[in-house]
Protein backbone atom coordinates (compact mmCIF):
# COMPACT_ATOMS: atom_id res chain seq x y z
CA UNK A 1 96.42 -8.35 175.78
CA UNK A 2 97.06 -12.11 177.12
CA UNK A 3 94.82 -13.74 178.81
CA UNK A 4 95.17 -15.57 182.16
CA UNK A 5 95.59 -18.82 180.92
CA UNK A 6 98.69 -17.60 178.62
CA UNK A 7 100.27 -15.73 181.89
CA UNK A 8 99.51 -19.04 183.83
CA UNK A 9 101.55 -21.18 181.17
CA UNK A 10 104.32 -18.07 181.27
CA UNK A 11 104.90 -18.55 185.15
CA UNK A 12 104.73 -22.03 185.38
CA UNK A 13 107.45 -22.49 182.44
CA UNK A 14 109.71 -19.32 184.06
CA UNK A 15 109.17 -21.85 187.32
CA UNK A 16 110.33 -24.98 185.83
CA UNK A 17 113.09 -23.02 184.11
CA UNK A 18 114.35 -22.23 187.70
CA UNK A 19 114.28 -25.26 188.98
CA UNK A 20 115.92 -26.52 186.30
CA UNK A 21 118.88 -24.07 186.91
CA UNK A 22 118.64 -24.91 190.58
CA UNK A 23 119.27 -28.69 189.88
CA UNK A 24 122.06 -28.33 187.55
CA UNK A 25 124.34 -25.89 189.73
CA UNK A 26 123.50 -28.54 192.74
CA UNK A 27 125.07 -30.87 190.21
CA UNK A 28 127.71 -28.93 189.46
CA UNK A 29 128.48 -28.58 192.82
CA UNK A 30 128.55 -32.39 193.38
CA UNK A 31 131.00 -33.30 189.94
CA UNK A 32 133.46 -30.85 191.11
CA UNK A 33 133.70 -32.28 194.95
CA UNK A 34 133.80 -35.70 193.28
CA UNK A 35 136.43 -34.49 190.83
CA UNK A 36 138.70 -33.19 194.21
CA UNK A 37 138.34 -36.57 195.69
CA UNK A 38 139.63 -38.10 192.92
CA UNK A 39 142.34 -36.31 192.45
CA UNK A 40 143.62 -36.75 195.70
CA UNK A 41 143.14 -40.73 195.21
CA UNK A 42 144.57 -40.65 192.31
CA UNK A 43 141.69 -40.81 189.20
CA UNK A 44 140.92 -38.78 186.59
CA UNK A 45 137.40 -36.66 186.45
CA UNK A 46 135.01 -39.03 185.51
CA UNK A 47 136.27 -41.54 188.41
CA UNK A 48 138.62 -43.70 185.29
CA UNK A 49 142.03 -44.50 187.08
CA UNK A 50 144.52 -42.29 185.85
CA UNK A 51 147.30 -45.34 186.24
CA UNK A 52 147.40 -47.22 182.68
CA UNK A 53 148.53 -50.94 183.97
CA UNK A 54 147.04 -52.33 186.64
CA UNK A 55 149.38 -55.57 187.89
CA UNK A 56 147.77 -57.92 190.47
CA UNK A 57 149.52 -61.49 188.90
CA UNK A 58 149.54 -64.38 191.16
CA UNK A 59 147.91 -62.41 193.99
CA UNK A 60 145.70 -65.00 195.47
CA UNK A 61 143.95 -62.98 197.99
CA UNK A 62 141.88 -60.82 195.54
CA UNK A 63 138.52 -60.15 197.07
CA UNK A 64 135.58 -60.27 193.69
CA UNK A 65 135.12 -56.95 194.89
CA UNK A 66 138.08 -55.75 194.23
CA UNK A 67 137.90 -56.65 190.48
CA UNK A 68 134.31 -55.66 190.36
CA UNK A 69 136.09 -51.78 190.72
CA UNK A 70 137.75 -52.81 187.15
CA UNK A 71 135.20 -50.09 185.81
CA UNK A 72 136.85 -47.33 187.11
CA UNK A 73 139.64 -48.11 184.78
CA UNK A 74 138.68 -46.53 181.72
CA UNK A 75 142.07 -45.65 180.60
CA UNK A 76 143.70 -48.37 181.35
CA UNK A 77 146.28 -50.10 178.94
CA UNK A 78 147.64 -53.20 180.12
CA UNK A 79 146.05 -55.53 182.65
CA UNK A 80 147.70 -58.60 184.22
CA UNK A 81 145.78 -60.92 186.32
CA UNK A 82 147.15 -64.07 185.73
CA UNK A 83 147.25 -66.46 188.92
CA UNK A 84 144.59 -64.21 190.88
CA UNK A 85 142.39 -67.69 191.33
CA UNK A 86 139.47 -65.05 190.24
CA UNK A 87 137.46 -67.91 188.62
CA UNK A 88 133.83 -67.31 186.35
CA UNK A 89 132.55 -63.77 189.20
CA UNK A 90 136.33 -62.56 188.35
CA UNK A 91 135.96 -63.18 184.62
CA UNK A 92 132.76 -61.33 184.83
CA UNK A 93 134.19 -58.27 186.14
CA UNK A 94 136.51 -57.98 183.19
CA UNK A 95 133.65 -58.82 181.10
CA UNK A 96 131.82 -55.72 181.89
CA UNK A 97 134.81 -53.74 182.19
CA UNK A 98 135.62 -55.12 178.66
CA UNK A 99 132.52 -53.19 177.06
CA UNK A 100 133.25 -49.37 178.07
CA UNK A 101 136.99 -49.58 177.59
CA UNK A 102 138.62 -48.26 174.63
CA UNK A 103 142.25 -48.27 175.10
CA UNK A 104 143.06 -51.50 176.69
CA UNK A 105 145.99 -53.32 174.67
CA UNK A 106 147.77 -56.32 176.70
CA UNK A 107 145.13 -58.86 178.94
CA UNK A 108 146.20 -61.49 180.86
CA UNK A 109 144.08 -64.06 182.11
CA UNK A 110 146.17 -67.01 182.25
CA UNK A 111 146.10 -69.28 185.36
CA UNK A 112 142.58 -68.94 187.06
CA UNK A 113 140.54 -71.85 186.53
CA UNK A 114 138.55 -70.16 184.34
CA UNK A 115 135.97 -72.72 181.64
CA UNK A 116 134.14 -72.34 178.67
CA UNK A 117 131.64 -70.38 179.74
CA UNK A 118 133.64 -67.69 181.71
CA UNK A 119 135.52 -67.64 177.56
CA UNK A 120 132.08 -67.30 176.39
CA UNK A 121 131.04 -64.22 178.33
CA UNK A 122 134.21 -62.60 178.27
CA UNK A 123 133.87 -63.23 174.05
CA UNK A 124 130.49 -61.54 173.47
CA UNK A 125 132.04 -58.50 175.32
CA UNK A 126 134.89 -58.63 172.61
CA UNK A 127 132.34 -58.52 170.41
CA UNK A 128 130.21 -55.85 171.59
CA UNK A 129 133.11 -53.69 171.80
CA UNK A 130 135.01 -53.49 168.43
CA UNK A 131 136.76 -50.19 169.25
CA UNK A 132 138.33 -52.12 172.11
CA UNK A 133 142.34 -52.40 170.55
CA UNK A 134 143.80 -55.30 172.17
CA UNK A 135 146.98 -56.58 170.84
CA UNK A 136 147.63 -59.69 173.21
CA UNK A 137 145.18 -62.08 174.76
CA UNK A 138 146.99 -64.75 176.87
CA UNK A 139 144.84 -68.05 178.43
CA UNK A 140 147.45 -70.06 179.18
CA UNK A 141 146.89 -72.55 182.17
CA UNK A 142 143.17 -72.77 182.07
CA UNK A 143 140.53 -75.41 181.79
CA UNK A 144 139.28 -73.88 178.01
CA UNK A 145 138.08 -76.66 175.62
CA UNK A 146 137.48 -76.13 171.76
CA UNK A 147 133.84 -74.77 172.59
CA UNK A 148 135.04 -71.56 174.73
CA UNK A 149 137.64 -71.90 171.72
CA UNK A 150 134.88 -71.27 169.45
CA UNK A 151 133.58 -68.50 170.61
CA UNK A 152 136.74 -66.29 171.00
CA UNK A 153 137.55 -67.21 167.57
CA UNK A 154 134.44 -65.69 166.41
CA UNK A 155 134.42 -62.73 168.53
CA UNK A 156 137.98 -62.01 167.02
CA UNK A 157 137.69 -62.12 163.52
CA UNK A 158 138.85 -59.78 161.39
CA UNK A 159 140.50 -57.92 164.42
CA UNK A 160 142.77 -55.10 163.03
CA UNK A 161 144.85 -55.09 166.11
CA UNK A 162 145.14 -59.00 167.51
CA UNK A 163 148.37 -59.89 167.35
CA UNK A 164 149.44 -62.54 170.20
CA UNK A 165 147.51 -65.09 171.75
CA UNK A 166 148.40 -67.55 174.47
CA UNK A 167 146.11 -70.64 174.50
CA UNK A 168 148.90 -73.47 176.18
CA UNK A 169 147.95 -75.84 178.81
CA UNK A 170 144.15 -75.54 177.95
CA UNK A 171 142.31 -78.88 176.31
CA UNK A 172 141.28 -77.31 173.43
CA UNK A 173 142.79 -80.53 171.17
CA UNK A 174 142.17 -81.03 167.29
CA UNK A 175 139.24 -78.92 166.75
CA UNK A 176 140.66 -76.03 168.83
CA UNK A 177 143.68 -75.63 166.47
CA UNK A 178 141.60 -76.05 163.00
CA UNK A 179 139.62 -73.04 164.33
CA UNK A 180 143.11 -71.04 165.16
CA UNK A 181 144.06 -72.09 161.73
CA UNK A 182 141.04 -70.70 160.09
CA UNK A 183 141.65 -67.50 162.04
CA UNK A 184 145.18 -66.70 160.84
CA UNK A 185 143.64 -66.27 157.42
CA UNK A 186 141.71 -63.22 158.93
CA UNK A 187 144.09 -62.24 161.77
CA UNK A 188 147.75 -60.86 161.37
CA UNK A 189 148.97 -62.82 164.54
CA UNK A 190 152.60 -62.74 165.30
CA UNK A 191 152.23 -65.49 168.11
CA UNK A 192 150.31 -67.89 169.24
CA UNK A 193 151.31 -70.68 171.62
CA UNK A 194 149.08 -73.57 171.48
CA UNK A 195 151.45 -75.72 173.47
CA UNK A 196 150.69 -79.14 175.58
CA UNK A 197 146.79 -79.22 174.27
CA UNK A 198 147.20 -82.62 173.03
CA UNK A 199 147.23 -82.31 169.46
CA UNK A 200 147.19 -85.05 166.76
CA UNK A 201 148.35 -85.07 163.41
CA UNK A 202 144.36 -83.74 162.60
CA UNK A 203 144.97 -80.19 164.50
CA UNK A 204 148.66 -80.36 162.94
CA UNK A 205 147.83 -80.53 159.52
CA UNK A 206 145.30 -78.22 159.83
CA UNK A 207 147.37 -75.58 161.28
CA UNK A 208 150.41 -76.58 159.04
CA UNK A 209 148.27 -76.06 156.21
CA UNK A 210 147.44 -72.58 157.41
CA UNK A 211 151.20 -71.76 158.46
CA UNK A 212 152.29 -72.72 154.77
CA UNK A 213 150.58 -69.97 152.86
CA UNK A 214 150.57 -67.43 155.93
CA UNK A 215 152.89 -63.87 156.09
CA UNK A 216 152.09 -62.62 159.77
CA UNK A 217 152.95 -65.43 161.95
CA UNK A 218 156.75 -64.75 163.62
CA UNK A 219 156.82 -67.04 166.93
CA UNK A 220 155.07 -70.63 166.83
CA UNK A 221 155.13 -73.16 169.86
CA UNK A 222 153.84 -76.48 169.67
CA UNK A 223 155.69 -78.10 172.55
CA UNK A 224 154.10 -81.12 174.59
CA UNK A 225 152.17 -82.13 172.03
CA UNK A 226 153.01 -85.19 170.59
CA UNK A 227 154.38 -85.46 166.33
CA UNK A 228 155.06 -88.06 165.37
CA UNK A 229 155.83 -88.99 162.12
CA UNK A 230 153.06 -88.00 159.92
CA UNK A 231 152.63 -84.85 161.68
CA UNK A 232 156.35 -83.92 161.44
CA UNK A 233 156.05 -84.10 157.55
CA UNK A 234 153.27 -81.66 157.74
CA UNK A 235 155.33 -79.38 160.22
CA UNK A 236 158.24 -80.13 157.43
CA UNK A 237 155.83 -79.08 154.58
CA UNK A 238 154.84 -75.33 156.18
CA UNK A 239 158.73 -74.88 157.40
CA UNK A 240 159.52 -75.72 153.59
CA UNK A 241 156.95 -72.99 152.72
CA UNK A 242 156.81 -70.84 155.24
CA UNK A 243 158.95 -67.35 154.42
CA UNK A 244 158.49 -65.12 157.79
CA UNK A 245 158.05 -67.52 160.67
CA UNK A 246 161.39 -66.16 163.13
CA UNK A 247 160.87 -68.57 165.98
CA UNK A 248 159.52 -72.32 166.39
CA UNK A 249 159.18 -73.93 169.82
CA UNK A 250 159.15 -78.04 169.59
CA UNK A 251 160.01 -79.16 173.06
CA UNK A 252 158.65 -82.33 174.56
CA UNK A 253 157.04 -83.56 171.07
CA UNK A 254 158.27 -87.42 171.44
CA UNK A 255 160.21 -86.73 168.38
CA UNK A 256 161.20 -89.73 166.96
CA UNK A 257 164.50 -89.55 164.70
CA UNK A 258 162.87 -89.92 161.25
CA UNK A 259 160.53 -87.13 162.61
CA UNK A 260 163.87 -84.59 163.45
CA UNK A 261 164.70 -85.70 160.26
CA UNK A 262 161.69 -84.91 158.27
CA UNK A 263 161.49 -81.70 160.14
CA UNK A 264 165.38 -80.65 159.40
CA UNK A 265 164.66 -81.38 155.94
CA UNK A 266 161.99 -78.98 156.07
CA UNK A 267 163.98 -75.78 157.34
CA UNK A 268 167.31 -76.88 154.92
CA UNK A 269 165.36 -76.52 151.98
CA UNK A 270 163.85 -73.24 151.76
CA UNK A 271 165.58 -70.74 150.03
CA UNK A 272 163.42 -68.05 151.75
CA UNK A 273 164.27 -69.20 155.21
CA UNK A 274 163.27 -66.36 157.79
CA UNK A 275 163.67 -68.91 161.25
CA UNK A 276 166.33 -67.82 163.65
CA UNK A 277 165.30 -69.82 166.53
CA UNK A 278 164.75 -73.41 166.74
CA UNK A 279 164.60 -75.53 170.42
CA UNK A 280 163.33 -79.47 170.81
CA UNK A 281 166.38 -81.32 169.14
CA UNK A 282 169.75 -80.46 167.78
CA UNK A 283 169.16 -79.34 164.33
CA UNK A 284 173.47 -79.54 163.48
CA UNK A 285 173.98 -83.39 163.99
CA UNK A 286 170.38 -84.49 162.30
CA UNK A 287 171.86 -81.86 159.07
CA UNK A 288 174.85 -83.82 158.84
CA UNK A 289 172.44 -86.70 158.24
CA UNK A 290 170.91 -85.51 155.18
CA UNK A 291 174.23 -84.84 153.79
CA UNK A 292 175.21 -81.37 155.05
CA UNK A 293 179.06 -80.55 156.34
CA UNK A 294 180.12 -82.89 159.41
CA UNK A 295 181.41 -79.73 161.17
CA UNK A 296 177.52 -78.15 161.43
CA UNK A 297 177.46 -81.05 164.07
CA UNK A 298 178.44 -79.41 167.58
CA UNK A 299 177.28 -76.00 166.27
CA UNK A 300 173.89 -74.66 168.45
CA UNK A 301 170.60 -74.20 166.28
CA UNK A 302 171.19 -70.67 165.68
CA UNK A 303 174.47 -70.73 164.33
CA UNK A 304 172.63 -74.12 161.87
CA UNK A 305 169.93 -71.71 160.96
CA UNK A 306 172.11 -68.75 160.59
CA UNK A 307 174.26 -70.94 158.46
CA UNK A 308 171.48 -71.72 156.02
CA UNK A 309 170.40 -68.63 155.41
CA UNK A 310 173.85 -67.46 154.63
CA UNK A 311 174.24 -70.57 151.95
CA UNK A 312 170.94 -69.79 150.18
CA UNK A 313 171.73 -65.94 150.14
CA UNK A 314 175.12 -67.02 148.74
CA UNK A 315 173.29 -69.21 146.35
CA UNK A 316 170.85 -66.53 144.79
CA UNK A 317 174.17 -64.44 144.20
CA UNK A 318 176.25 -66.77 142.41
CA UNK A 319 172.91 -67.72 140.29
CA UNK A 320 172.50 -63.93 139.42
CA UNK A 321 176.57 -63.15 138.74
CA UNK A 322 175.91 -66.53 136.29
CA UNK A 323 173.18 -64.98 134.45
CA UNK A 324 174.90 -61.45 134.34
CA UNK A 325 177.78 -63.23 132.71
CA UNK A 326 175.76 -64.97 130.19
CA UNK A 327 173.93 -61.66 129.17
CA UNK A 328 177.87 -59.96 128.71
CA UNK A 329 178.41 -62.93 126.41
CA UNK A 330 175.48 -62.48 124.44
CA UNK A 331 176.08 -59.15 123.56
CA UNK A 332 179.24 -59.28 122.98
CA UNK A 333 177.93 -62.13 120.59
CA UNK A 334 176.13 -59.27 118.91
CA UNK A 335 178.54 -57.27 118.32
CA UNK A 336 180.35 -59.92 116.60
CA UNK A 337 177.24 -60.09 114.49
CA UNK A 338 174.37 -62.17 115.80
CA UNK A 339 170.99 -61.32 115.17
CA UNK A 340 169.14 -58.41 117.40
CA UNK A 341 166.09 -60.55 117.31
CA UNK A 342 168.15 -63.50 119.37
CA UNK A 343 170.25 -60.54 121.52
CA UNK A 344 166.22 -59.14 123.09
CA UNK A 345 165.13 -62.65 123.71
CA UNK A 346 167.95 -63.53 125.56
CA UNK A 347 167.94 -60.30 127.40
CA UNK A 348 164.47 -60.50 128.44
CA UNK A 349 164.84 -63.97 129.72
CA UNK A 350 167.59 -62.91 131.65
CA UNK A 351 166.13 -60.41 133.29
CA UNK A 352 163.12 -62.38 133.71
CA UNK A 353 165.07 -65.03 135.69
CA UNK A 354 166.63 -63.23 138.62
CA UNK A 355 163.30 -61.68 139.67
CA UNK A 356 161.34 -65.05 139.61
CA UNK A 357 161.39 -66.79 143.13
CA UNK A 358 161.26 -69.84 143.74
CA UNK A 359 158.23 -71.37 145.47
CA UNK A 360 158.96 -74.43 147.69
CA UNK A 361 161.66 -76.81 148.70
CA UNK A 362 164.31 -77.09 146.75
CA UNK A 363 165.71 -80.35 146.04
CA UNK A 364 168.07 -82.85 147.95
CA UNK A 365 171.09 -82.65 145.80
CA UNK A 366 170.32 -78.59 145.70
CA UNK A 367 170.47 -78.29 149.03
CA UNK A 368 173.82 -80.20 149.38
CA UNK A 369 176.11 -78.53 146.58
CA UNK A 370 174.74 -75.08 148.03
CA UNK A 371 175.84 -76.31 151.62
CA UNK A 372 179.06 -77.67 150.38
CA UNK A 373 179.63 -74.51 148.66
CA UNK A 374 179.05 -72.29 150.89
CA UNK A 375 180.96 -74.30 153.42
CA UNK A 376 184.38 -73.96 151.38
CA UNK A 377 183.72 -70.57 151.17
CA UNK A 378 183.51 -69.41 154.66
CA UNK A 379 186.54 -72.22 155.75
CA UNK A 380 187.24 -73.85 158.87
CA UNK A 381 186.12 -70.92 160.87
CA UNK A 382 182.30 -70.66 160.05
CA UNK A 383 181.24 -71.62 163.38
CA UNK A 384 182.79 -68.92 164.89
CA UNK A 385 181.52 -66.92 162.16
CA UNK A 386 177.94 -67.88 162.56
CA UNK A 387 177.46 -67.07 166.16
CA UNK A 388 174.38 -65.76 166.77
CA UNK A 389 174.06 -62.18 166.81
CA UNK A 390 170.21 -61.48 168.26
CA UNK A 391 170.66 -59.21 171.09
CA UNK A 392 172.97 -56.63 168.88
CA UNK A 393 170.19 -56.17 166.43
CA UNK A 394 168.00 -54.45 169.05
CA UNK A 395 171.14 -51.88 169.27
CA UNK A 396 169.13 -48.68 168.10
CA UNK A 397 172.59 -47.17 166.52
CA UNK A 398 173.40 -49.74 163.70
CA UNK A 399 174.29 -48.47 160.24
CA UNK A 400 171.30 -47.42 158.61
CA UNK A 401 172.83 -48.05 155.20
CA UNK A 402 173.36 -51.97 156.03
CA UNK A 403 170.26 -54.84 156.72
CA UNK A 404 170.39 -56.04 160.42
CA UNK A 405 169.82 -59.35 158.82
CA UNK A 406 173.20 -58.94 156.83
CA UNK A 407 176.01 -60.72 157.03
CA UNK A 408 179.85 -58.79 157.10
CA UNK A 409 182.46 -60.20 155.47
CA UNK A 410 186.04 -59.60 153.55
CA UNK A 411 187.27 -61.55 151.28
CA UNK A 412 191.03 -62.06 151.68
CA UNK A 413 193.69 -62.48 148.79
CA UNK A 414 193.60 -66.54 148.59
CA UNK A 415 189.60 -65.87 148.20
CA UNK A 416 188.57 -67.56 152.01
CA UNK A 417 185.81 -64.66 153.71
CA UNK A 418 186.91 -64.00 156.80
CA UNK A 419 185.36 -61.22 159.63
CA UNK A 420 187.14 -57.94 159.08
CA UNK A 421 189.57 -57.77 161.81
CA UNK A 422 189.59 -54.71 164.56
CA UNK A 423 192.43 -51.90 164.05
CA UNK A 424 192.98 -49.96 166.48
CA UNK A 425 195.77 -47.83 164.85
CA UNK A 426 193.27 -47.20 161.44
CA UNK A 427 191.66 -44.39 163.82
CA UNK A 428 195.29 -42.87 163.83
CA UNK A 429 194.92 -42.38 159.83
C-alpha cells in the first residue's frame, strides 16, 4: 500500500503532466495561425520568405529596418543590394542574416560606403557559417582598404564554393592583391576584378606570380591601374604561362608601347593559349611588330587571339604527322634489316615525344615560322575566317561529336583551307 507522500508525488507529476499538455496545444494553436498569416503574405512556415532573390539595387530610400527583416529570408538564394547607401547598420543586418542562412549563393554589396570594419563583421559571419555556399561576393565601389581585405581573405579560405569576387574601385593597393594572390592557391576562383585599386608593379608581380602556375582563374581585370613597364613583363610572364585564363581586362593601364609589346609577346608565345578576349590596346598592329603577318593588323583582338590558337594547334599537328613519318621510316628500316634493339628505342622516343608538353614560351623565331605557316595555309581570307564565334558556342544543339573550341575547315584541291561552303541543293540528295 503507498503511502501519502508517494500519492502526493503521483498527483503533483499527473498535474504538471497536464499542464504541460495544456501549454503545448496553446502552442500549437499559435504556429498554425502564424503559419496562415504567412501564407497569405507570402512566407514559408517558419516565417523564411518563400521568394529566393531578393533585388533592392540602387534603391536609396531603404529604411535599416527594412534590412534588419533580412532574417526572415532563410531560403533565400541571391541577394542584390548594391547602391542601397545601407552603410556599417545595413552591413550588420546581412551580417546576422549571414549566420543562419544556408543556401545563399550570389551577394552583392557593391556601392554603399561600406569600410573596413563593416568587411570585418560581415567576415567573421563568413566564418562562423561554413555551410553558407556562396559562389559570388562582389565589393566593388566601396571604401575597403587591404585590412578589411585581410579579413575576408581569411574568412574565405579554403571555400569549396567561392568562385567570383568583385573588389574594383576599393583602395586595397599592393598588399590587398598579394593577399588575393595567396588565396587563389586555396580558392578555385573563376573571376576576380581588382580593377582601379592603384596597383604597382609589387601587387602585380605578386598576383602574376600566382596567375602563372594557377588552373581556375577564367576572367581577370586589372584596368585603371597603372603597368608600366616592369609590371607588363610580369603580366607577359603569367600570359606566357598561364593555360586556362579566357578573358583579360587591361583598360586605362597607361600602357606604354614597349609595355603592349611585352604583353603581346606574352599571349603569342604560348602554345597552350586558352584567352579569347583581350580589351586595352590593339593586340593585331603591336603582332605585326614582333614579326607576325602585316594583314593581323586591322583584325579585332578576337579574331588575333583566335588566330593564335589556330597556328599553335596547327603547329602541334604538323610536329606529330613529322614524328609519325619518322617512326614509318624506321620500321620500314627494319624490315630492310636494322637492328630490333635500334627499331624499340626509336619507337619509344617517338611516342614519348608527342605526349610531352611544352612548358613556357616558346621562342621568337618559333613563334614566327608557326605564324607564317599557318598564315599561308589559311590564305588571304583568314580574317574572315577568324571571326569570332562566342555567342554560337552557348547554342545548346551543337554537334556533340565536335569541340566547341574547334575550328571547321576543307581543304580544297590546290591545298588552301577554306570554310565549307552552304548547299542548298545537297539536302535534295
Amino acid at each position: 500500500m503507498r503511502s501519502m507522500a508517494e500519492f502526493d508525488v503521483t498527483l503533483q507529476m499527473a498535474q504538471q503532466d497536464r499542464e504541460n499538455r495544456l501549454a503545448l496545444e496553446e502552442e500549437n494553436k499559435k504556429q498554425r495561425k502564424m503559419m496562415q498569416a504567412n501564407e497569405e503574405n507570402g512566407q514559408d512556415g517558419d516565417g523564411s520568405a518563400i521568394s529566393d532573390s531578393l533585388d533592392v539595387s540602387n534603391n536609396a530610400d531603404s529604411e535599416p529596418d527594412d534590412l534588419a527583416r533580412l532574417d526572415g529570408f532563410k531560403c533565400m538564394e541571391e541577394l542584390y543590394l548594391g547602391g542601397t547607401n545601407m552603410e556599417s547598420p545595413g552591413c550588420l543586418s546581412v551580417s546576422n542574416m549571414l549566420l543562419t542562412n544556408m543556401s545563399l549563393r550570389i551577394l552583392c554589396l557593391s556601392d554603399n560606403g561600406l569600410n573596413d570594419q563593416d568587411l570585418s563583421l560581415f567576415s567573421q559571419s563568413l566564418s562562423r557559417n561554413r555551410q553558407l555556399p556562396l559562389e559570388t561576393l562582389r565589393l566593388s565601389f566601396n571604401k575597403l582598404t587591404c585590412v578589411g581585405i585581410e579579413t575576408l581573405m581569411n574568412a574565405i579560405w579554403g571555400s569549396k564554393t567561392l568562385r567570383e569576387i568583385k573588389l574594383d574601385n576599393n583602395q586595397i593597393r599592393d598588399r590587398g592583391a598579394q593577399l588575393a594572390a595567396v588565396v587563389l592557391t586555396s580558392v578555385e576562383l573563376e573571376v576576380l576584378d581588382i580593377g582601379f585599386n592603384r596597383l604597382t608593379i609589387v601587387g602585380i608581380k605578386a598576383l602574376m606570380k600566382s596567375l602563372a602556375e594557377n588552373c581556375s582563374l577564367l576572367t581577370l581585370t586589372l584596368s585603371g591601374n597603372v603597368l608600366d613597364t616592369n609590371a607588363s613583363k610580369a603580366v607577359s610572364y603569367a600570359l606566357a604561362y598561364n593555360k586556362t585564363i579566357r578573358k583579360l581586362y587591361v583598360d586605362h593601364c597607361s600602357l606604354s608601347y614597349a609595355a603592349q609589346r611585352h604583353i603581346a609577346a606574352g599571349i603569342v608565345s604560348n602554345s597552350n593559349l586558352a584567352l579569347r578576349v583581350m580589351s586595352g590596346f590593339p593586340l593585331g598592329a603591336i603582332s605585326v611588330t614582333l614579326g607576325l603577318p602585316s594583314a593581323m593588323e586591322n583584325w579585332t583582338n578576337e579574331q588575333v587571339l583566335k588566330f593564335i590558337r589556330v597556328m599553335w594547334d596547327r603547329n602541334r599537328h604538323e610536329k606529330e604527322s613529322e614524328l609519325s613519318l619518322a617512326k614509318e621510316s624506321m620500321q620500314s628500316m627494319s624490315s630492310a634489316g636494322a637492328s630490333e634493339v635500334s627499331l624499340n628505342t626509336a619507337s619509344e622516343q617517338s611516342t614519348e615525344k608527342p605526349s610531352e608538353k611544352k612548358v613556357g614560351p616558346s621562342d621568337p623565331a618559333t613563334v614566327v615560322a608557326a605564324a607564317k605557316s599557318a598564315f599561308a595555309t589559311l590564305g588571304d581570307s583568314a580574317g574572315a575566317l577568324l571571326l569570332t564565334e562566342e555567342p554560337q558556342r552557348e547554342i545548346s544543339d551543337t554537334s556533340p561529336m565536335v569541340s566547341s573550341d574547334a575550328v571547321m575547315l576543307e581543304k580544297t584541291p590546290s591545298g588552301t583551307l577554306r570554310v565549307p561552303p552552304l548547299d542548298d541543293d545537297s539536302d535534295d540528295d
